[in-house]
Protein backbone atom coordinates (compact mmCIF):
# COMPACT_ATOMS: atom_id res chain seq x y z
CA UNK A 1 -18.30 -25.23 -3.85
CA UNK A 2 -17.25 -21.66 -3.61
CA UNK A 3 -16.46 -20.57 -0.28
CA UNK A 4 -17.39 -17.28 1.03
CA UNK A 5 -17.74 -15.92 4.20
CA UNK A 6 -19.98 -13.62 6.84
CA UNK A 7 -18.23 -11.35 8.41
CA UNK A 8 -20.62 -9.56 11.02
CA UNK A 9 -18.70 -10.77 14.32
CA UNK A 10 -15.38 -9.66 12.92
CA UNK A 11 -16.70 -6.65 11.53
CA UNK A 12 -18.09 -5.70 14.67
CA UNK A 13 -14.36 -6.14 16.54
CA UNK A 14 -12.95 -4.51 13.39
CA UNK A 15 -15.14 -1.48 14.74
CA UNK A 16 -14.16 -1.52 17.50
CA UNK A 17 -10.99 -2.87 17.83
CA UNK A 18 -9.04 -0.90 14.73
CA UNK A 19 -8.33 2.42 14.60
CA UNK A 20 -10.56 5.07 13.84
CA UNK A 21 -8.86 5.52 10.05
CA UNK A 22 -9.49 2.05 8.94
CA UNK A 23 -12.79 2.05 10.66
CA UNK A 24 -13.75 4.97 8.35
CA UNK A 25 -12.26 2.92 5.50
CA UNK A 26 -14.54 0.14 6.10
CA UNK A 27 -17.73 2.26 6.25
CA UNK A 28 -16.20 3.80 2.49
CA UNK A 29 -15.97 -0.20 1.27
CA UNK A 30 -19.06 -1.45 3.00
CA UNK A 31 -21.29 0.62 3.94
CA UNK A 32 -22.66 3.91 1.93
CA UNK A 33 -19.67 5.67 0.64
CA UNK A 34 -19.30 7.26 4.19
CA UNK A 35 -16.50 9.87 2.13
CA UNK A 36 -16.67 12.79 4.25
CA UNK A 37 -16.00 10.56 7.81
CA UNK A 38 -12.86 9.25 5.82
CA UNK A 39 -11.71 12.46 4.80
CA UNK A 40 -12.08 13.68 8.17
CA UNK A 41 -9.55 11.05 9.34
CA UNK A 42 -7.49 11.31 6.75
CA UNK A 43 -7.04 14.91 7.52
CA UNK A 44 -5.64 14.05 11.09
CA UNK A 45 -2.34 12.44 9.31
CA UNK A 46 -1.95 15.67 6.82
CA UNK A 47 0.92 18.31 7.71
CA UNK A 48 1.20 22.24 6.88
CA UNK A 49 3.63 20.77 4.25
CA UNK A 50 0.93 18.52 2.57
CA UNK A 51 2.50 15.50 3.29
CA UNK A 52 1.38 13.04 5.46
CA UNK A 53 2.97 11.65 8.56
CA UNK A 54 1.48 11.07 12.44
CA UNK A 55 1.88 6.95 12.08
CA UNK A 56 0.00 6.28 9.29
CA UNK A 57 2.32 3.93 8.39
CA UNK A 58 1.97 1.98 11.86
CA UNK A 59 5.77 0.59 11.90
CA UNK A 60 6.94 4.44 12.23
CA UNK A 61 5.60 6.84 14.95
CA UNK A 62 7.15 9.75 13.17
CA UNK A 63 4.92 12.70 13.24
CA UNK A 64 6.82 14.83 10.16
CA UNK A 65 5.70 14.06 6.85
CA UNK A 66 7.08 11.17 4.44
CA UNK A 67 7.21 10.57 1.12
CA UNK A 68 6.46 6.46 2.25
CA UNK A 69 3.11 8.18 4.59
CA UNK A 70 2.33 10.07 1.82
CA UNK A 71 1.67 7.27 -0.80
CA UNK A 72 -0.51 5.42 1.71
CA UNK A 73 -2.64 8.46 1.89
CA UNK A 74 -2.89 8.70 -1.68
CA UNK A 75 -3.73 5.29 -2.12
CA UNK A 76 -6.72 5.98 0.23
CA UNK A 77 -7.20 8.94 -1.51
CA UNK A 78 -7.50 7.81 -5.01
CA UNK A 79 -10.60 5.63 -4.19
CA UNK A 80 -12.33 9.34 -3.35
CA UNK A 81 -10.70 11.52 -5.52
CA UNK A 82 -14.36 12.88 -7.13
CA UNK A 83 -14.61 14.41 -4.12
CA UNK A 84 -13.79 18.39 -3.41
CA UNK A 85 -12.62 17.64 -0.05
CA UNK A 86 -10.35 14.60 -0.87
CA UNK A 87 -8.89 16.85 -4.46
CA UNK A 88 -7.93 19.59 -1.61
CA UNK A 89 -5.76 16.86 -0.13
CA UNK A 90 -4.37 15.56 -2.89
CA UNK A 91 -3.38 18.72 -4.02
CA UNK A 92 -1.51 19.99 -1.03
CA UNK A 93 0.23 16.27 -1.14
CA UNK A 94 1.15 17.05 -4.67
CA UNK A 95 3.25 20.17 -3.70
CA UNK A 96 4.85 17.99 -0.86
CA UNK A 97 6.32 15.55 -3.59
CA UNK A 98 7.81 18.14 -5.62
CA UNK A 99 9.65 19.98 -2.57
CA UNK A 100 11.11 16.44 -1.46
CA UNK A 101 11.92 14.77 -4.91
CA UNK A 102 15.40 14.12 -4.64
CA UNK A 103 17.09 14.85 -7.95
CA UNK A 104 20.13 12.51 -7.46
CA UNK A 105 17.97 9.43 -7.01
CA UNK A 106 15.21 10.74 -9.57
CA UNK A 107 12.74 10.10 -6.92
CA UNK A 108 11.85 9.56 -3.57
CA UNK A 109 13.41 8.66 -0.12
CA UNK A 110 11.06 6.27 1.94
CA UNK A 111 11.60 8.77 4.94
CA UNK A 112 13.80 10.87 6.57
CA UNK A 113 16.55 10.55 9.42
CA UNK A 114 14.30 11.59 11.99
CA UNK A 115 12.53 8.81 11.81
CA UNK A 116 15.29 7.39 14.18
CA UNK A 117 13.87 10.10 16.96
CA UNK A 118 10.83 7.66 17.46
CA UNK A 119 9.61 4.28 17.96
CA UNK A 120 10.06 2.39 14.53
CA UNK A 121 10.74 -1.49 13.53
CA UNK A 122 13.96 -1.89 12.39
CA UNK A 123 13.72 -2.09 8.31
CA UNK A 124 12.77 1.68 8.84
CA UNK A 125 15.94 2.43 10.89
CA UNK A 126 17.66 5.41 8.80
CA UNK A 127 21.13 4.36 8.13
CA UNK A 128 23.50 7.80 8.56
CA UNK A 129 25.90 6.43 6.46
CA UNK A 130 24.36 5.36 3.28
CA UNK A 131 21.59 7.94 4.24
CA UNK A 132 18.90 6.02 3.36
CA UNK A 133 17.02 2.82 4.76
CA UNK A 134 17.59 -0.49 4.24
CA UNK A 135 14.10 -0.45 2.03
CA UNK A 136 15.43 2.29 -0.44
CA UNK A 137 17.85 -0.34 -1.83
CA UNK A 138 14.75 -0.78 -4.07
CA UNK A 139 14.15 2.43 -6.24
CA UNK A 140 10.62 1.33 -6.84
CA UNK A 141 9.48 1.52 -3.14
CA UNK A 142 7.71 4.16 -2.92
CA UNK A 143 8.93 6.14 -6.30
CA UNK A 144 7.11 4.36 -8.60
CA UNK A 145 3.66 4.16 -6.54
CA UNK A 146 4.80 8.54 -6.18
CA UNK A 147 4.94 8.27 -9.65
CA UNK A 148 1.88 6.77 -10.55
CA UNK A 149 -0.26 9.61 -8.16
CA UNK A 150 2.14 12.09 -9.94
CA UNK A 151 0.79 10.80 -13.39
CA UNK A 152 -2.84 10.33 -12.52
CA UNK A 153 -2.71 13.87 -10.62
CA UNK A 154 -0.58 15.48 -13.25
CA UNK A 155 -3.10 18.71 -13.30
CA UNK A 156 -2.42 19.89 -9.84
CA UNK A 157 1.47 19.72 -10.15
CA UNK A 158 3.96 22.68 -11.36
CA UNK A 159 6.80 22.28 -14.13
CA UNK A 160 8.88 21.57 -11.79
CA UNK A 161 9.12 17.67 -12.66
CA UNK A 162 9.45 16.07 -15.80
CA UNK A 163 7.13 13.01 -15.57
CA UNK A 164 7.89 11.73 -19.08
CA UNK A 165 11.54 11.76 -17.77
CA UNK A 166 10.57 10.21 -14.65
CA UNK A 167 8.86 7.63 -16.69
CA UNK A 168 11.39 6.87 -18.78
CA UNK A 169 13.66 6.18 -15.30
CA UNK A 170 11.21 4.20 -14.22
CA UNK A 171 10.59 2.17 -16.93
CA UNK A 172 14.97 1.50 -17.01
CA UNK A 173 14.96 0.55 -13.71
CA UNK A 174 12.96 -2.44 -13.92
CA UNK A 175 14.37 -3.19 -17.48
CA UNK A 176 17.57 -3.63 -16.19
CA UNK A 177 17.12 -6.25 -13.28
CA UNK A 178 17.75 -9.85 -13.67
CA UNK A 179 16.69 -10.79 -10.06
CA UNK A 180 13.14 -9.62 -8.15
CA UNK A 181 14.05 -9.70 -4.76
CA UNK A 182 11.32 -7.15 -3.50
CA UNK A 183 7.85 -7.79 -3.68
CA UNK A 184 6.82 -4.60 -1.96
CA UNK A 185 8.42 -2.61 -5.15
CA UNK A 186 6.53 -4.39 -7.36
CA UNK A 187 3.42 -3.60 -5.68
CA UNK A 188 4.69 0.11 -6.33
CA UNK A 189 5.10 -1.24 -9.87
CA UNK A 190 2.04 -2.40 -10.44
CA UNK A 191 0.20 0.89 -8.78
CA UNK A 192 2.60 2.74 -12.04
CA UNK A 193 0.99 0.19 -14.70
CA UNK A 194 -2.22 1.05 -13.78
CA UNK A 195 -1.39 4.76 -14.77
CA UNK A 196 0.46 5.11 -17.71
CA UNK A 197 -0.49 5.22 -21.53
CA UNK A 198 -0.72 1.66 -23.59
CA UNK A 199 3.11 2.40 -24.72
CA UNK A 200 4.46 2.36 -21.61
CA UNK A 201 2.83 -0.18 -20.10
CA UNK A 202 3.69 -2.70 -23.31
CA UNK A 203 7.33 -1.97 -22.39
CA UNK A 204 6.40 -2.88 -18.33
CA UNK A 205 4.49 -6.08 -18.84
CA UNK A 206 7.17 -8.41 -19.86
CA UNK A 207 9.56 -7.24 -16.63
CA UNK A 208 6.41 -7.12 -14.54
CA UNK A 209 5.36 -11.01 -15.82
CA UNK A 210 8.83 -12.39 -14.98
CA UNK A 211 8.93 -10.02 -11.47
CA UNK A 212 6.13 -12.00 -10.78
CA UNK A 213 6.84 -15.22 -11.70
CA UNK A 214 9.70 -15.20 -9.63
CA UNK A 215 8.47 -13.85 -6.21
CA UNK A 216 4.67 -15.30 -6.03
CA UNK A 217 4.45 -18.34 -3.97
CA UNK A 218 2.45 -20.86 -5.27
CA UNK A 219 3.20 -23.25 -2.06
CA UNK A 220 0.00 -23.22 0.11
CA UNK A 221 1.54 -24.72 3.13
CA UNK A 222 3.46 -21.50 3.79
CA UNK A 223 0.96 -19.33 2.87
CA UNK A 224 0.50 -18.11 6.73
CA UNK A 225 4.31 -16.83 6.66
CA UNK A 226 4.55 -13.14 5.65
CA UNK A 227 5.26 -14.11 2.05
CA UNK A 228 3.77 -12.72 -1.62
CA UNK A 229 0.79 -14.35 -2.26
CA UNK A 230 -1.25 -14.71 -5.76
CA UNK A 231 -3.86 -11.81 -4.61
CA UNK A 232 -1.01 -9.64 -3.71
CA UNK A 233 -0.66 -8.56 -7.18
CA UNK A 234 -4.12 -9.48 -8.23
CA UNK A 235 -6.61 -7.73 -5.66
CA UNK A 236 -9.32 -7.38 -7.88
CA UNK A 237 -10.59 -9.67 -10.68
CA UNK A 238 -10.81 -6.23 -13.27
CA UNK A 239 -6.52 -6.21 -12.86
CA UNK A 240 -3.84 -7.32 -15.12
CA UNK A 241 -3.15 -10.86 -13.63
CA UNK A 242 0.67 -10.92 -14.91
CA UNK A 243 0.32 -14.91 -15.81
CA UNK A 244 -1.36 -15.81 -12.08
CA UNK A 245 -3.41 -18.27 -12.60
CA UNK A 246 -7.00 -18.35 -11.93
CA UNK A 247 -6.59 -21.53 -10.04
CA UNK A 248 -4.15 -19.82 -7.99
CA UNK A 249 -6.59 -17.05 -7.07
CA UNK A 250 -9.18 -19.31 -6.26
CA UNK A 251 -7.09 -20.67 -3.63
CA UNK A 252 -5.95 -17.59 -2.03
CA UNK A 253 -9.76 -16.73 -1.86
CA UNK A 254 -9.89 -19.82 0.08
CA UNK A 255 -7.23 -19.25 2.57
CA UNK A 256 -8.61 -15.78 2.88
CA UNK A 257 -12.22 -16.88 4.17
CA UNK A 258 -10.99 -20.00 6.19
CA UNK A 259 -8.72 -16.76 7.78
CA UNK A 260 -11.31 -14.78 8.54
CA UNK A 261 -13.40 -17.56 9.78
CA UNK A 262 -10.71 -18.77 12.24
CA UNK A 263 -10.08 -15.04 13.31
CA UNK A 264 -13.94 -14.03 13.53
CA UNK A 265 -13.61 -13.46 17.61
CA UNK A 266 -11.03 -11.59 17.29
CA UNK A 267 -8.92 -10.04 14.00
CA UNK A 268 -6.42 -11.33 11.85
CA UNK A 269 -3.37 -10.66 13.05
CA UNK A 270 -0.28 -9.93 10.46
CA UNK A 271 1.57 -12.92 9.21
CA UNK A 272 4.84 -11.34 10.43
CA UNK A 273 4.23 -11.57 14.04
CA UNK A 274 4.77 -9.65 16.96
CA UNK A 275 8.19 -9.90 17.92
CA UNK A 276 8.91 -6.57 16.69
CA UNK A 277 5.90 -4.81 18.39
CA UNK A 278 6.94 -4.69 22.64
CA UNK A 279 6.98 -1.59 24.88
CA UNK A 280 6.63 1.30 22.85
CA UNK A 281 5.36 -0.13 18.96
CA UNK A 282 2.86 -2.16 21.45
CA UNK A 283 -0.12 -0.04 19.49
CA UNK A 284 1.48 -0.76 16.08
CA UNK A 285 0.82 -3.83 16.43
CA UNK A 286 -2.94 -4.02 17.15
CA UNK A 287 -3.53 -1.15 14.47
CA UNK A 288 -1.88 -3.85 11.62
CA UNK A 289 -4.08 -6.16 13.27
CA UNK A 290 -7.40 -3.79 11.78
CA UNK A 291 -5.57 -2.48 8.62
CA UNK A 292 -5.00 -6.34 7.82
CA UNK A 293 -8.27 -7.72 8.70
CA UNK A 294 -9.69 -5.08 6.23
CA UNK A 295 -7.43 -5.53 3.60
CA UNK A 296 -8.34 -9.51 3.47
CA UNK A 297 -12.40 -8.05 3.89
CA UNK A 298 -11.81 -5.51 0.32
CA UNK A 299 -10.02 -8.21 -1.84
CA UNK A 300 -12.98 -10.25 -0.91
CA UNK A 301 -15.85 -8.33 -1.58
CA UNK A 302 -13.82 -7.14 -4.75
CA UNK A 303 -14.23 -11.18 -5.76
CA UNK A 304 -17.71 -11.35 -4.51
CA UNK A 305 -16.77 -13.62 -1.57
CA UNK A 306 -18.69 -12.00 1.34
CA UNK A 307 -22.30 -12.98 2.26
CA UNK A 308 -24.02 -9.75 2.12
């Protein structure tokens, strides 16, 4: 039998438990299209610059805009981006890309050194001497996800940036690894694939298949440990499924709804734990727990798993 799951106590501590931003996310999935109140909240992270910053990413409290920020907001974004409201947004955000593309890296920095000035975990610690953190050792994370906005959004940017170029770097990148070691760039990866022309994407699916292959665990025993799981890449049955198979998915619907089951009085909280989150990240910590829960709730309902 299928499982699938209800999800009106949890929903009703997601609404009032998570913060107001993935609240107005929810009502978007669930309930209406409720655009404008996600706009509204979405405008609350947006700086004069027209990047985004203010803790939208919860692991960083830096209020100045980021590139990494940014591409969460876009990724909200591009669900809306019919709208007049939401294209304002995305516009200004373009202009904020182009002023912070680095030209040496031929792309993007996660963040900036201030991020030191404020609370952060400590894989977002800015290191002054490579200048960088210790998540830029991946190109991909966040330039290729910047890309793919930067492609799909290619009217509202100036000459500035050569995107066929920046394709083309892109594409080399990945072509030129033997060894996956970072999941979250191939997420950005992924985000790229869904953007580009049928050329470009025949030369990413062979690196994205073995990227895959090699970081997707497949062992369901430790699939409550903060590891890449088959819906990771696959969070909605319409995607490329990069040699997952369906059995695999199955599964990880599974897991999902016995999760939200076992977390209905409360919300799921992130497989990484809270070690990280004392004193000062203490909200950062109950905001994943919302983001998360709601996450798990949209790759369900995109599999037709939730009891309407």
């Amino acid at each position: 039998m299928i499982k699938s799951c209800k999800v009106v106590i949890i929903t009703k501590n997601l609404k009032k438990r998570a913060r107001p931003i993935d609240r107005a996310r929810f009502e978007y999935h669930f309930n209406n299209d409720q655009t404008e109140k996600l706009i509204k909240e979405l405008k609350k992270y947006q700086n004069k610059d027209g990047g985004f910053g203010n803790a939208l990413e919860p692991d960083f409290r830096l209020p100045l805009s980021t590139p990494m920020a940014t591409s969460i907001a876009l990724r909200y974004l591009k669900n809306i981006s019919n709208n007049d409201s939401a294209r304002e947004l995305i516009k200004k955000s373009m202009l904020y890309l182009e002023e912070c593309y680095n030209k040496n890296r031929k792309g993007w920095y996660a963040v900036r050194k201030e991020v030191n000035d404020y609370p952060h975990t400590p894989w977002w610690h800015y290191d002054e001497k490579n200048e960088m953190t210790v998540i830029d050792k991946n190109w991909g994370n966040p330039s290729a996800e910047l890309l793919a906005y930067l492609v799909r959004y290619r009217l509202y940017i100036t000459q500035q940036l050569d995107l066929d170029l920046l394709i083309d770097q892109a594409v080399s990148n990945i072509e030129v690894k033997e060894k996956y070691e970072s999941e979250n760039e191939i997420y950005c990866y992924l985000k790229l694939y869904e953007e580009l022309d049928s050329k470009n994407k025949n030369k990413l699916i062979p690196h994205l298949k073995t990227a895959v292959e090699q970081l997707v665990e497949y062992d369901q025993k430790k699939w409550e440990q903060y590891l890449p799981l088959p819906l990771d890449f696959v969070n909605n049955p319409a995607k490329e499924s990069f040699g997952i198979k369906e059995s695999a998915i199955e599964s990880n619907l599974d897991f999902y709804v016995d999760l939200i089951e076992k977390s209905k009085d409360t919300l799921v909280k992130p497989p990484w734990g809270k070690s990280f989150y004392q004193t000062e990240l203490k909200d950062a910590y109950q905001e994943w727990q919302g983001n998360w829960t709601l996450k798990i709730l949209i790759i369900l309902n995109n599999y037709n798993r939730i009891e309407k």
